[in-house]
C-alpha atoms as a PDB file:
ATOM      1  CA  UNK A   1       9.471  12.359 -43.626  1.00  0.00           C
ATOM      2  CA  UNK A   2      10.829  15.939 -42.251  1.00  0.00           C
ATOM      3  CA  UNK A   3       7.834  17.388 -43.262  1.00  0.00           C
ATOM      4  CA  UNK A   4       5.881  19.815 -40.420  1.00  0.00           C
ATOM      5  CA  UNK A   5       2.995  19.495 -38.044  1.00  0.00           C
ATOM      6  CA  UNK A   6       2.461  23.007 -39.935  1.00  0.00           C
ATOM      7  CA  UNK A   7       2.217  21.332 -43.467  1.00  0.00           C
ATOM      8  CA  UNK A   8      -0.213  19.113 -42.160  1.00  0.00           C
ATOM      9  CA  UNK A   9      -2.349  20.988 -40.567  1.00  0.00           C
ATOM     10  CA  UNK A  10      -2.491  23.865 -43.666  1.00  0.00           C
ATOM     11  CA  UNK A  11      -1.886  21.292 -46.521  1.00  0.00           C
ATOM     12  CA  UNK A  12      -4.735  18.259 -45.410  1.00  0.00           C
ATOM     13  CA  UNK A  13      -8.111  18.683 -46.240  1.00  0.00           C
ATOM     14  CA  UNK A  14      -9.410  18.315 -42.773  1.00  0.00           C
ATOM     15  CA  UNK A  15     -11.922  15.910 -42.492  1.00  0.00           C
ATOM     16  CA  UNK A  16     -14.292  15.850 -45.810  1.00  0.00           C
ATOM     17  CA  UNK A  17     -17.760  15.989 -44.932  1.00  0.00           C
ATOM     18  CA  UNK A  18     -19.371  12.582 -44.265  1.00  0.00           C
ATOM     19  CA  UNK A  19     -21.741  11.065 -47.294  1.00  0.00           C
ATOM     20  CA  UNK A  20     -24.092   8.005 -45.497  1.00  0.00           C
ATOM     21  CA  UNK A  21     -26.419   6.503 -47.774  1.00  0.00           C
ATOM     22  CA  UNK A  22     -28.079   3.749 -46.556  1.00  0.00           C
ATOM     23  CA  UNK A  23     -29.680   0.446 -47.447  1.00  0.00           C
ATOM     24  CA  UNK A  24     -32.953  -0.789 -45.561  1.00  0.00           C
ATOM     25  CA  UNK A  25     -32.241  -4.051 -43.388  1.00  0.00           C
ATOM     26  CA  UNK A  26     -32.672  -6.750 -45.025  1.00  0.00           C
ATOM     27  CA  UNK A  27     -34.649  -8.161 -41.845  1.00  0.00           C
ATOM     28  CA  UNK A  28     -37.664  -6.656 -40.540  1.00  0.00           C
ATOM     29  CA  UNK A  29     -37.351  -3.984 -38.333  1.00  0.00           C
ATOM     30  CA  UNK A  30     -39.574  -2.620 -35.826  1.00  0.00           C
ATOM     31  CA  UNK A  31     -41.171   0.817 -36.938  1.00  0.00           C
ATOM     32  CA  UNK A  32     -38.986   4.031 -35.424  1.00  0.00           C
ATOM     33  CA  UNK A  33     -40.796   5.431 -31.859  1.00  0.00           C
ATOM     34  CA  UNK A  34     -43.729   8.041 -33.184  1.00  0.00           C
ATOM     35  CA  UNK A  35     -42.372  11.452 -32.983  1.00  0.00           C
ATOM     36  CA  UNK A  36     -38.587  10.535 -34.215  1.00  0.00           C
ATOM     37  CA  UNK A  37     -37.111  13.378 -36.157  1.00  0.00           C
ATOM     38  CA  UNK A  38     -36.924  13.012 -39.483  1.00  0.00           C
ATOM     39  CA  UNK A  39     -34.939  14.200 -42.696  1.00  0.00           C
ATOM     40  CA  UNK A  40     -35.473  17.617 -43.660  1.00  0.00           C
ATOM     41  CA  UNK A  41     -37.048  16.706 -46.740  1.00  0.00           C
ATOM     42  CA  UNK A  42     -39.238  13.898 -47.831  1.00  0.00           C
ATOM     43  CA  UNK A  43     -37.812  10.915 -49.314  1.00  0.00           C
ATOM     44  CA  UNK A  44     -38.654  10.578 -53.445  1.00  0.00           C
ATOM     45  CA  UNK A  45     -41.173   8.269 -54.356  1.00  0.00           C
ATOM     46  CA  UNK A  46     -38.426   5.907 -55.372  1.00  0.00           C
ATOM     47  CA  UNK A  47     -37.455   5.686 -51.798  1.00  0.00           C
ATOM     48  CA  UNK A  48     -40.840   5.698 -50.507  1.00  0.00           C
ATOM     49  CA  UNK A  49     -42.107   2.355 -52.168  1.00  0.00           C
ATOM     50  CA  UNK A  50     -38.729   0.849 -50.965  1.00  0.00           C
ATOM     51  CA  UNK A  51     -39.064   1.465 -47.380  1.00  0.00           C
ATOM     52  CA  UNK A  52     -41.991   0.944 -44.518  1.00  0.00           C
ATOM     53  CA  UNK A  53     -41.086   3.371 -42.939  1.00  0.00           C
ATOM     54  CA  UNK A  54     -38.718   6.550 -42.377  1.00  0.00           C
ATOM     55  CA  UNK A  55     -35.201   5.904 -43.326  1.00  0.00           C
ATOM     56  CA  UNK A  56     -32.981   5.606 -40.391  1.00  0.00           C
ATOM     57  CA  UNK A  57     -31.224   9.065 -39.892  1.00  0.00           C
ATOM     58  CA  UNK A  58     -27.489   9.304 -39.704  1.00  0.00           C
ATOM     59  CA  UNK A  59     -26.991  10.688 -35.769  1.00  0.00           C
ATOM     60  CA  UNK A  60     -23.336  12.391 -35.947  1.00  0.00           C
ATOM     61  CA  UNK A  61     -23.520  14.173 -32.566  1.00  0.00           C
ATOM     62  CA  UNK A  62     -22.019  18.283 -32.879  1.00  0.00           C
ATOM     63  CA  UNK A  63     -22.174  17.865 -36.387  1.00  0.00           C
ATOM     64  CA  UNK A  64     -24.814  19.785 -38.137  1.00  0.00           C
ATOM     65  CA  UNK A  65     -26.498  18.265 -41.265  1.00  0.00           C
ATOM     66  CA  UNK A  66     -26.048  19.875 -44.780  1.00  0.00           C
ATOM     67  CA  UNK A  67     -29.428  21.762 -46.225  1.00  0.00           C
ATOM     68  CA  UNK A  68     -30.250  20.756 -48.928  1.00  0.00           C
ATOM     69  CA  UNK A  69     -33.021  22.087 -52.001  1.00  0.00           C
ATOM     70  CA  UNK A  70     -34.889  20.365 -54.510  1.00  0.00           C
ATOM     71  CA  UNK A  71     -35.455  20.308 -58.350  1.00  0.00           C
ATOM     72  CA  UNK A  72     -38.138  18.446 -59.119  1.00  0.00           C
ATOM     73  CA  UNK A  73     -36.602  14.767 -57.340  1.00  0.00           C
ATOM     74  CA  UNK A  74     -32.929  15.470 -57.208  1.00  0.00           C
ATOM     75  CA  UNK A  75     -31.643  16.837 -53.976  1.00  0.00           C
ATOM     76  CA  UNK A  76     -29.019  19.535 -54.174  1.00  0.00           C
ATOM     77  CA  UNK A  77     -26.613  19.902 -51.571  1.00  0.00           C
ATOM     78  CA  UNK A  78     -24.241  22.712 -51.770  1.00  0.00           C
ATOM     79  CA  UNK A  79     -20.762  22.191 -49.724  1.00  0.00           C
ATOM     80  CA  UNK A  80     -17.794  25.011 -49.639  1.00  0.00           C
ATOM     81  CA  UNK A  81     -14.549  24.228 -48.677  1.00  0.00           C
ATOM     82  CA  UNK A  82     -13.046  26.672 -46.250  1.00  0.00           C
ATOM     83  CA  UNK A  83     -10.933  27.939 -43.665  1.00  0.00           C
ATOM     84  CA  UNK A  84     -12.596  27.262 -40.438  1.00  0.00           C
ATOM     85  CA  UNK A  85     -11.474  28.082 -36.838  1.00  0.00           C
ATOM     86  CA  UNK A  86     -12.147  24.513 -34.610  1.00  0.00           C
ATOM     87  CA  UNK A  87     -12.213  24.930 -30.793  1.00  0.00           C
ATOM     88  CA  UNK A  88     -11.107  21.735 -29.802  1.00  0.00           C
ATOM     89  CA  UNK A  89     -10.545  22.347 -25.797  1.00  0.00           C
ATOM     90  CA  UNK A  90     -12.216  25.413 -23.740  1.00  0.00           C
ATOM     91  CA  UNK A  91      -8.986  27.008 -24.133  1.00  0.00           C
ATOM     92  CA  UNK A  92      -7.634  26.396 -27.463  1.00  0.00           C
ATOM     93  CA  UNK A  93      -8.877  27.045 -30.871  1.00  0.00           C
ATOM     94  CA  UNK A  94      -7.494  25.663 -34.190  1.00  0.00           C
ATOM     95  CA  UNK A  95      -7.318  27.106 -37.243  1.00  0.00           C
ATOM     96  CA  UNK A  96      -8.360  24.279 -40.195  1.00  0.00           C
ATOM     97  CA  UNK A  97      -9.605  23.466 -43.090  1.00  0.00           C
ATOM     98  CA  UNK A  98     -13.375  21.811 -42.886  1.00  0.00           C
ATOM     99  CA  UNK A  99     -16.832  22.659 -45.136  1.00  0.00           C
ATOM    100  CA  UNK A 100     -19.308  24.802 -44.447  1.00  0.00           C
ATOM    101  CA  UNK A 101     -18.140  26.131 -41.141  1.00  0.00           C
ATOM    102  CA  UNK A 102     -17.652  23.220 -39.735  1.00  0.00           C
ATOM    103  CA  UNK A 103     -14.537  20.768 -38.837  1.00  0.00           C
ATOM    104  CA  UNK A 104     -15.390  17.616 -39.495  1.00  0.00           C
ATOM    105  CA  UNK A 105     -17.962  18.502 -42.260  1.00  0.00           C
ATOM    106  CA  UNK A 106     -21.775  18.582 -42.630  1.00  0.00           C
ATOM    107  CA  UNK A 107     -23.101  15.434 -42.432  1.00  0.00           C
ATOM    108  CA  UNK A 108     -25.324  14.676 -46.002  1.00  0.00           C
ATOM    109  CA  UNK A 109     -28.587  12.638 -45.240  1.00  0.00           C
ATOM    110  CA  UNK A 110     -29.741  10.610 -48.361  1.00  0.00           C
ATOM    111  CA  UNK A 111     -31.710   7.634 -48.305  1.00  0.00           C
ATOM    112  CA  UNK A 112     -31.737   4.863 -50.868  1.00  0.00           C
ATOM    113  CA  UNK A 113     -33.437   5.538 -54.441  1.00  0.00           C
ATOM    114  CA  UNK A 114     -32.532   9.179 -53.764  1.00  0.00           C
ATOM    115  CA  UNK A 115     -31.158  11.218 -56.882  1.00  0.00           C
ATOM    116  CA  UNK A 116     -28.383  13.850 -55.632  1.00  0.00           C
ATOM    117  CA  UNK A 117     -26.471  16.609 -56.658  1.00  0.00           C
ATOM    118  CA  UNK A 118     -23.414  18.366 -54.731  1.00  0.00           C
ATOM    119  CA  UNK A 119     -22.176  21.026 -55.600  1.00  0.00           C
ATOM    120  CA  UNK A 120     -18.455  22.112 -54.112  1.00  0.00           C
ATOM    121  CA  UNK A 121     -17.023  25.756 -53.960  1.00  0.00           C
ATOM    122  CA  UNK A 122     -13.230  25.665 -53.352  1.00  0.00           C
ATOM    123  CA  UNK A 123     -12.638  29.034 -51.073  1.00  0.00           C
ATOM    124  CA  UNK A 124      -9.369  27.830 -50.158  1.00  0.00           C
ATOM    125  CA  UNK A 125      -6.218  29.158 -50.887  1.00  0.00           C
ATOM    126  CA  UNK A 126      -5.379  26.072 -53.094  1.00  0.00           C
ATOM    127  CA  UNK A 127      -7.073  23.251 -54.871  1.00  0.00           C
ATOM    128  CA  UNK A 128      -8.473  20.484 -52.699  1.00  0.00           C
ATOM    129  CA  UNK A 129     -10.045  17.150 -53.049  1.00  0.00           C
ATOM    130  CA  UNK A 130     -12.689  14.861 -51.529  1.00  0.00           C
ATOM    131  CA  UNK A 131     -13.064  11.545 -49.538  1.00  0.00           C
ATOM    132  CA  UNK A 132     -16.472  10.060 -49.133  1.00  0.00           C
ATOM    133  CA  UNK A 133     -17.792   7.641 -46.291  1.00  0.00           C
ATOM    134  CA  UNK A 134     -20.135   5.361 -47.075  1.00  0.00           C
ATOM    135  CA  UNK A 135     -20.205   4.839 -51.194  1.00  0.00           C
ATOM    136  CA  UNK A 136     -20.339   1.357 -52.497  1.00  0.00           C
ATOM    137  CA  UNK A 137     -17.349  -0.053 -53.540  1.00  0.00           C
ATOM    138  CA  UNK A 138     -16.785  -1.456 -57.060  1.00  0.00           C
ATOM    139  CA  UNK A 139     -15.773  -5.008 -57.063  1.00  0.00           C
ATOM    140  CA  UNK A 140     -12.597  -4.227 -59.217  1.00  0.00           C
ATOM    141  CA  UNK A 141     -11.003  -2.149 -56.391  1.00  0.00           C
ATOM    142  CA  UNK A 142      -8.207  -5.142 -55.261  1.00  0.00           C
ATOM    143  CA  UNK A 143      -8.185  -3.690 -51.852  1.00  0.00           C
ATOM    144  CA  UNK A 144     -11.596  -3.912 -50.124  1.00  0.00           C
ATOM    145  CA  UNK A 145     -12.842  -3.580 -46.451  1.00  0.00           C
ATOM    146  CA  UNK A 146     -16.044  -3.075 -44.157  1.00  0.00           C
ATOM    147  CA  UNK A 147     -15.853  -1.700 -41.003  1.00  0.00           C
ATOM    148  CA  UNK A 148     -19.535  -1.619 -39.048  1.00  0.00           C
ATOM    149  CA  UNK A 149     -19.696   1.543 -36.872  1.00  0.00           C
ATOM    150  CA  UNK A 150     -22.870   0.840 -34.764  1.00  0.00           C
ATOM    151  CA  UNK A 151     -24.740  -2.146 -35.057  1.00  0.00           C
ATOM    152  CA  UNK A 152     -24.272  -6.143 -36.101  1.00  0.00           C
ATOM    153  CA  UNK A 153     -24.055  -7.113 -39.653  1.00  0.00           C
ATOM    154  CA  UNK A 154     -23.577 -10.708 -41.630  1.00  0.00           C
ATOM    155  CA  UNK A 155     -21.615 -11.754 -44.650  1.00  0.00           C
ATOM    156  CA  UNK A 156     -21.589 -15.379 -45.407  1.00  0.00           C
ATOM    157  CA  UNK A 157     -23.142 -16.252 -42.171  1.00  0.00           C
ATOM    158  CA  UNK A 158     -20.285 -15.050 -39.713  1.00  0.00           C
ATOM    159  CA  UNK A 159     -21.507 -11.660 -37.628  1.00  0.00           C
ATOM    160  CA  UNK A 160     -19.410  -8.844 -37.404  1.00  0.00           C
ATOM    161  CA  UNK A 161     -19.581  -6.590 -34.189  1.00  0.00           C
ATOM    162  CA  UNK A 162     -18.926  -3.061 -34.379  1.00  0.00           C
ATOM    163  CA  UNK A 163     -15.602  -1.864 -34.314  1.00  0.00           C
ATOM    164  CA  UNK A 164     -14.406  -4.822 -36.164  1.00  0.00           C
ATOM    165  CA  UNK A 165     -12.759  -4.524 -39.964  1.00  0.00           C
ATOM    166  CA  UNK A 166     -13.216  -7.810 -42.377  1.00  0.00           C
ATOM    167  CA  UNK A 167     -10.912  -7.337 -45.517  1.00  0.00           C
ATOM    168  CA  UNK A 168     -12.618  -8.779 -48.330  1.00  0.00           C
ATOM    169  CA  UNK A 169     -10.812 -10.809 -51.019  1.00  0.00           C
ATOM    170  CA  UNK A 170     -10.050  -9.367 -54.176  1.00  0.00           C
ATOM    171  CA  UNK A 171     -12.926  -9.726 -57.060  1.00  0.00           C
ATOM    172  CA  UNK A 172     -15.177 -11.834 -54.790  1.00  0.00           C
ATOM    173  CA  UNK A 173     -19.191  -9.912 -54.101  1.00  0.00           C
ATOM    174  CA  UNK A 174     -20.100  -9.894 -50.809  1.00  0.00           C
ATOM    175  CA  UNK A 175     -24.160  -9.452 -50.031  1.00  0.00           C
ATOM    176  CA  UNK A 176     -24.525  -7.471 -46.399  1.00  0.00           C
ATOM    177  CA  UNK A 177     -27.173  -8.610 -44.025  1.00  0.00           C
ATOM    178  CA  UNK A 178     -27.969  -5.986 -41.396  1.00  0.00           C
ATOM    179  CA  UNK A 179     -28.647  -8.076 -38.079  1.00  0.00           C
ATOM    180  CA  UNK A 180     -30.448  -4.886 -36.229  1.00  0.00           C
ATOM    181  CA  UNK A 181     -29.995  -0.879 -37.258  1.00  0.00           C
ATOM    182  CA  UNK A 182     -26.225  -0.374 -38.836  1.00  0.00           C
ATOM    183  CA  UNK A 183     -23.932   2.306 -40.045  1.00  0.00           C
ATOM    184  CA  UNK A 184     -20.769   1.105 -41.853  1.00  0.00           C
ATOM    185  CA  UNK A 185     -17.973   2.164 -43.557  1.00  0.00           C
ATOM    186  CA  UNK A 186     -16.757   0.634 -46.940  1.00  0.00           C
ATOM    187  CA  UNK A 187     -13.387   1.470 -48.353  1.00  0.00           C
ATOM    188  CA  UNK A 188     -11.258   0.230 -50.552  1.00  0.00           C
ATOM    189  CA  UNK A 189      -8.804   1.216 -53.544  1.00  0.00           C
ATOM    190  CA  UNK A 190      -5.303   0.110 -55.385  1.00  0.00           C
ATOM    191  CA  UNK A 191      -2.642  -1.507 -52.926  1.00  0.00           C
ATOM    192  CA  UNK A 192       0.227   0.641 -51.761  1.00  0.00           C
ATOM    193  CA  UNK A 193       3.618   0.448 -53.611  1.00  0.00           C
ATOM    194  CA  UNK A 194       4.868  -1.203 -50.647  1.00  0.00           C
ATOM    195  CA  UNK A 195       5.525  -1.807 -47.158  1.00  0.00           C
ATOM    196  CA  UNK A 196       4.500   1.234 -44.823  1.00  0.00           C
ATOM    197  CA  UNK A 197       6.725   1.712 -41.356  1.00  0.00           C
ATOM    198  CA  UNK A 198       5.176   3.606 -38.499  1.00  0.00           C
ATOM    199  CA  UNK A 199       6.229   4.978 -35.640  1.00  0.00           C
ATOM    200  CA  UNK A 200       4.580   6.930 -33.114  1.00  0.00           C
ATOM    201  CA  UNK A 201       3.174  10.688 -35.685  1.00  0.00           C
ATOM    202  CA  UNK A 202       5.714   9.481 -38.315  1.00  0.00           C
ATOM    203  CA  UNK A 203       4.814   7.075 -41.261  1.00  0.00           C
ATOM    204  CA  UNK A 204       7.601   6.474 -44.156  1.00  0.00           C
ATOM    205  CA  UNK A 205       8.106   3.971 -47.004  1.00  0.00           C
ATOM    206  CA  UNK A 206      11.970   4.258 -45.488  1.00  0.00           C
ATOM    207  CA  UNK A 207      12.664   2.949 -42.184  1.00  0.00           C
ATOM    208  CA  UNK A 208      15.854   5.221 -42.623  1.00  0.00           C
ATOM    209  CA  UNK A 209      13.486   8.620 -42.651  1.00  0.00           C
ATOM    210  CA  UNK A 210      11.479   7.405 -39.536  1.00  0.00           C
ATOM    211  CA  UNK A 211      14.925   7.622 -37.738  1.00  0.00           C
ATOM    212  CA  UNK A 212      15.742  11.384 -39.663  1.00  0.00           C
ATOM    213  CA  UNK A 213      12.406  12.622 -38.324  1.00  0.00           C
ATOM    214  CA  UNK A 214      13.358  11.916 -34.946  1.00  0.00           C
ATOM    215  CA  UNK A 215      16.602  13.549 -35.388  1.00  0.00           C
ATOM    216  CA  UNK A 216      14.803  16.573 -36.672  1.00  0.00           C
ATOM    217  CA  UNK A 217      12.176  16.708 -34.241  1.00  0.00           C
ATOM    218  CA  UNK A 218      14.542  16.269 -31.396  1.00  0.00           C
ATOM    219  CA  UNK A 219      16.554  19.305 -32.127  1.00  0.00           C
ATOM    220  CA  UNK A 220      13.484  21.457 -32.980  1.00  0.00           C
ATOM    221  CA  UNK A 221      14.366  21.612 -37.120  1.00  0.00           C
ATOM    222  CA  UNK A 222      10.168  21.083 -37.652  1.00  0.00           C
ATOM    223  CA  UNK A 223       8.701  24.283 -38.757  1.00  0.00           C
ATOM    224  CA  UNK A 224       6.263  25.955 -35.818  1.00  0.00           C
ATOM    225  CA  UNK A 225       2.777  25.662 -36.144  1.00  0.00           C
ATOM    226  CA  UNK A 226       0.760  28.724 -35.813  1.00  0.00           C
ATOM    227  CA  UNK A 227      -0.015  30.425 -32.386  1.00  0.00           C
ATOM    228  CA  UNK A 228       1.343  26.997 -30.995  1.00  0.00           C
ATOM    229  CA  UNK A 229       4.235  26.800 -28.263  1.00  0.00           C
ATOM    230  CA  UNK A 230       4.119  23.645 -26.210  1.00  0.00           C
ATOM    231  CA  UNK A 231       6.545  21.027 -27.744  1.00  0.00           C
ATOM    232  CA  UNK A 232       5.710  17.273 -27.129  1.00  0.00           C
ATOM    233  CA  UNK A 233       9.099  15.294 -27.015  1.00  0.00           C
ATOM    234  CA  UNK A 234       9.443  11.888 -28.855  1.00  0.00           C
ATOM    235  CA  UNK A 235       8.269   9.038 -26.365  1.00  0.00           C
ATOM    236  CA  UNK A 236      10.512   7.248 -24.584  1.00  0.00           C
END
């Protein structure tokens, strides 16, 4: 659990760019105002006879979408992992790991029915690997949760506000009712091996390494993060 703020920062993918693909409510919706901005490409004709409208844009505020091109109906989005330099405060710029030049990453709009293609370039200085927001998750993944971001949704007739997490039993379908305009986040996977302990940055399997990695940050034996020279002391 002695392993450095420096290791994190260098040795996390920072942030994988966000992938929102959405369903159409399930309800009828009132048409978007006239004059809303919309994707930067059409929607196929897949999506087209699906929806009455324009698909409801994912808004991810300082985040620039990802261009995209298109041959014949597939959109192809091209994403390149990189060392990026994130000003995070007026005063202080990081130096990360993000896509595209940006920390988080591109935001990729695709609506339903759409056929894409995403290409990734690796320029970092070792390999690297994604994590999505907002696939569907298979029904054999044991561990399975929703979490709605903005906007009411139903499962089984009990409304979940946003901000709230339902865990899902294991191998039971779910059907999602959007109550209004919704963005959520499925996730889901294999269970850990076991119990996790946390306490305040650390997080160990061993209750026994928590306490080593406050014995090591204490008296300094973390490595130093780059071009960094406040030190935070362990809370109180």
């Amino acid at each position: 659990m002695s392993e450095s703020r420096r290791s994190f920062f260098r040795n996390a993918t920072v942030l994988g760019a966000g992938l929102m693909g959405w369903a159409e409510s399930l309800r009828a919706q009132k048409s978007p105002a006239a004059g809303a901005k919309g994707a930067n490409q059409p929607p196929n004709k897949t999506a087209r006879k699906r929806s009455s409208g324009p698909p409801m844009r994912m808004q991810s505020p300082d985040i620039p979408d990802l261009p995209f091109t298109l041959e014949g109906e597939t959109k192809v989005f091209r994403l390149i992992a990189e060392p990026v330099k994130r000003r995070i405060v007026p005063w202080k710029t990081l130096d990360v790991w993000g896509y595209n030049g940006s920390c988080p990453g591109p935001t990729i709009q695709v609506t339903q029915g759409d056929r894409v293609r995403i290409l990734v370039e690796n320029r970092l200085p070792e390999s690297t690997s994604m994590h999505w927001h907002g696939i569907e998750v298979p029904i054999d993944h044991e561990e399975r949760a929703i979490q709605p971001v903005a906007g009411r949704i139903s499962i089984a007739g009990r409304t979940i506000e946003p901000g709230s997490m339902l865990v899902l039993r294991a191998g039971q379908p779910v059907t999602i009712e959007a109550l209004e305009d919704a963005r959520l986040m499925l996730l889901g996977g294999a269970p850990l091996d076991g119990p996790r302990h946390m306490w305040w940055n650390f997080v160990s399997s061993s209750p026994e390494r928590i306490e080593q990695a406050k014995a090591d940050w204490k008296a300094g034996r973390f490595g130093q993060v780059p071009s960094e020279t406040e030190f935070i002391p362990l809370p109180e």
